[in-house]
Protein backbone atom coordinates (compact mmCIF):
# COMPACT_ATOMS: atom_id res chain seq x y z
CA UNK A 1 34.64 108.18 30.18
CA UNK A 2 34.34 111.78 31.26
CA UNK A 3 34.10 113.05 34.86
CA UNK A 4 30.19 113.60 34.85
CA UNK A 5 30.09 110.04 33.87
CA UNK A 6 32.46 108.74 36.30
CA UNK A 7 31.15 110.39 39.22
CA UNK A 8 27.40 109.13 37.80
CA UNK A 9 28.55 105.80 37.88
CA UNK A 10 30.28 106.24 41.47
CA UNK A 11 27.13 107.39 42.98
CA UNK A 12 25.13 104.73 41.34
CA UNK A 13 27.40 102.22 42.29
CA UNK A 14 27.29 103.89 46.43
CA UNK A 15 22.89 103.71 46.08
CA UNK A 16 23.09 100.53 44.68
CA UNK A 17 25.32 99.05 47.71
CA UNK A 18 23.66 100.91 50.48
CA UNK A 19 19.40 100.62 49.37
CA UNK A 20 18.86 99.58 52.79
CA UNK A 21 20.43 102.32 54.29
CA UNK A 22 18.50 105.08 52.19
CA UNK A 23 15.61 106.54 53.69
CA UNK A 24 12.53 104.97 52.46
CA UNK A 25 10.45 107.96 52.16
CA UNK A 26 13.01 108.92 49.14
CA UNK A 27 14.34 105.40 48.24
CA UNK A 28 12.32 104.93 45.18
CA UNK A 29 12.52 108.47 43.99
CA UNK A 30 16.67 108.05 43.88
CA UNK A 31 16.02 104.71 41.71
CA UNK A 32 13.75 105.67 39.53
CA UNK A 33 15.83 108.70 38.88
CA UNK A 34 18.89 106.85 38.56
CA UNK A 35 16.48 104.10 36.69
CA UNK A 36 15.37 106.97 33.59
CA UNK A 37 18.65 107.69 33.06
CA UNK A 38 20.53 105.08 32.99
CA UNK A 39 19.51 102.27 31.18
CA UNK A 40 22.00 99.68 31.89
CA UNK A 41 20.85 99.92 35.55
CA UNK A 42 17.65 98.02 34.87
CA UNK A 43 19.18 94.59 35.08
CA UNK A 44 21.42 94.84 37.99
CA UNK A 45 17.63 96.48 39.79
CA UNK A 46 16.06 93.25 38.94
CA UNK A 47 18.40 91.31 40.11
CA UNK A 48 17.91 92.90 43.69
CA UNK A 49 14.38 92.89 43.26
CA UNK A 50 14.29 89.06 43.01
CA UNK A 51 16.13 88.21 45.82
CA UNK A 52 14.67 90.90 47.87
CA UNK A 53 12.73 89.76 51.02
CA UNK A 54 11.68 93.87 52.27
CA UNK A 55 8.37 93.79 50.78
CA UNK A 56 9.07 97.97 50.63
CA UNK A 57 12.06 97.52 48.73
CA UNK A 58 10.72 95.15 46.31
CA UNK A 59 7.70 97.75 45.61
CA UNK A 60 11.00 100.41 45.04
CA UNK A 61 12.75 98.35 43.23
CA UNK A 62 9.39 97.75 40.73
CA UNK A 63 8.44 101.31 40.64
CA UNK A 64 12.60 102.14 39.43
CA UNK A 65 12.42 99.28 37.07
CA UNK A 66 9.76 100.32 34.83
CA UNK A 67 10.86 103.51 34.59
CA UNK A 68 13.64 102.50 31.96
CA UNK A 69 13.23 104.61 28.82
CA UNK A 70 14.54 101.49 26.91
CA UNK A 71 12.20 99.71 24.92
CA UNK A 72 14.37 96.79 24.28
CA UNK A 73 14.41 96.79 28.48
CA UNK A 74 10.68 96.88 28.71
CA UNK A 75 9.83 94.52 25.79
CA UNK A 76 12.48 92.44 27.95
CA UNK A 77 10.38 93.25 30.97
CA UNK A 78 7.39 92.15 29.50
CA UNK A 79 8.45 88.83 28.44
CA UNK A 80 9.94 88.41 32.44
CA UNK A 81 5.75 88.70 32.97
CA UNK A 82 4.92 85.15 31.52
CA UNK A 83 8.09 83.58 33.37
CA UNK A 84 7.12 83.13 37.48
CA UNK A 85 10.66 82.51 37.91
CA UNK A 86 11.08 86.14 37.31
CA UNK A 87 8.06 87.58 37.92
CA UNK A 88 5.59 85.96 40.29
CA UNK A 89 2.17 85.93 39.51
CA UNK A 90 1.01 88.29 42.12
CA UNK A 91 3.39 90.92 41.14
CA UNK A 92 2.90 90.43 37.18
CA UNK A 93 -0.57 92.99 37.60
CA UNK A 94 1.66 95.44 38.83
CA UNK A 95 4.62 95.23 36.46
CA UNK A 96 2.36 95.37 33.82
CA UNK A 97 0.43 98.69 35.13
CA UNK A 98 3.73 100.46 35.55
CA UNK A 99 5.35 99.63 32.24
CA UNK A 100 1.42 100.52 30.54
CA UNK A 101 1.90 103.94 32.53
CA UNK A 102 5.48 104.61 31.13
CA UNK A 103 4.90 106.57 28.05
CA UNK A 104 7.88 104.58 26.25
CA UNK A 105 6.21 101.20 27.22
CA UNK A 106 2.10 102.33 27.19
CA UNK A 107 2.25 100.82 23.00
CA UNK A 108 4.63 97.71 24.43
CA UNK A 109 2.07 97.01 26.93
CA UNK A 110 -0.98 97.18 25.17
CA UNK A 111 0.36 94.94 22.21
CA UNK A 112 1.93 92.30 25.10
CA UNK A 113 -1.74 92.35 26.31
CA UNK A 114 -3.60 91.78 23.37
CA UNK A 115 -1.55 89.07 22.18
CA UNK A 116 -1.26 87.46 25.70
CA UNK A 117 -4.88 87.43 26.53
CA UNK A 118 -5.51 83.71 26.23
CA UNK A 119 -2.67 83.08 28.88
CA UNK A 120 -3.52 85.66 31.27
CA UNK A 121 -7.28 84.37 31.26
CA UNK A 122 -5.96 81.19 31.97
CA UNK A 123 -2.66 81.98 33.96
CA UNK A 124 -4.92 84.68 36.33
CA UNK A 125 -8.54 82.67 36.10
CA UNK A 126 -11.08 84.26 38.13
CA UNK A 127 -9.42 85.24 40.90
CA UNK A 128 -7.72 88.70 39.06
CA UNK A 129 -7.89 88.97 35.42
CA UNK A 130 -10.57 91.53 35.94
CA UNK A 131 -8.71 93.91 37.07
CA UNK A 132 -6.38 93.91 33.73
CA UNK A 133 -9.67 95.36 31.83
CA UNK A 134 -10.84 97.58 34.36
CA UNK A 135 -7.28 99.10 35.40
CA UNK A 136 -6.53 99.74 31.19
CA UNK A 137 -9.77 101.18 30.68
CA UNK A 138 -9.12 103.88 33.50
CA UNK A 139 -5.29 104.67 32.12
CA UNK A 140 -6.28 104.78 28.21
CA UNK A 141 -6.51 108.41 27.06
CA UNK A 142 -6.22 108.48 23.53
CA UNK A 143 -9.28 107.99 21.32
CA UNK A 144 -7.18 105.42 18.95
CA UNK A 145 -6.28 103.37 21.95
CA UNK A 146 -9.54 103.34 23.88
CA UNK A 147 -11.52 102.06 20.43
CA UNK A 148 -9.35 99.41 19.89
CA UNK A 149 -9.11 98.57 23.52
CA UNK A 150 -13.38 98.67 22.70
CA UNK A 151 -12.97 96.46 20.12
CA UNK A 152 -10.23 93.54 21.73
């Protein structure tokens, strides 16, 4: 390991034992940084963000996640979605905006959604699973993605 990588890993190691102590106006900016560029990070960040009680914290912690440039980390992500002892159903919306917005995880997200429709519908019923349609439409820029988000 060289010095740049050592001294990376020392000062990810210091944020990662002293989140409460960061100021929260600049919190999730350090993670997500930290979060893009190191993808090995995304599973010790999860692991905080489900025993987190700070409601702040846990929206930091979320934001940094989904930042990972990984796709294996994001398909992994994505499959946390359908498992509430992972990700709880109030927060799987979110998730699933953030990785859709990541331009690594936008195809990931779209494919998860298409093929997870029928449990979402039933998973989400009434109360929220219009907001999945109406939140995609407004993110979806490219003409290939918006016709076959037309056509789903």
């Amino acid at each position: 390991m060289d010095s740049a990588s050592e001294e990376g890993a020392v000062i990810t190691s210091s944020v990662l034992d002293n989140l409460m102590k960061l100021n929260p106006n600049y919190r999730h900016i350090i993670l997500m940084t930290l979060s893009k560029h190191d993808d090995s990070l995304m599973s010790k960040l999860f692991d905080v963000y489900q025993i987190a009680a700070d409601p702040d914290l846990k929206s930091d912690l979320m934001a940094a996640i989904c930042e990972t440039r990984s796709k294996k980390n994001l398909r992994k992500l994505l499959s946390y979605c359908k498992d509430e002892t992972k990700i709880r159903t109030q927060d799987r919306l979110m998730f699933f905006l953030r990785i859709l917005r990541n331009p690594k995880g936008k195809d990931l997200a779209l494919a998860w959604f298409y093929k997870n429709w029928d449990f979402l519908y039933k998973s989400e019923g009434d109360k929220s699973i219009a907001d999945y349609p109406r939140y995609i439409a407004n993110i979806l820029n490219e003409k290939e993605d918006i016709n076959q988000f037309i056509n789903f």
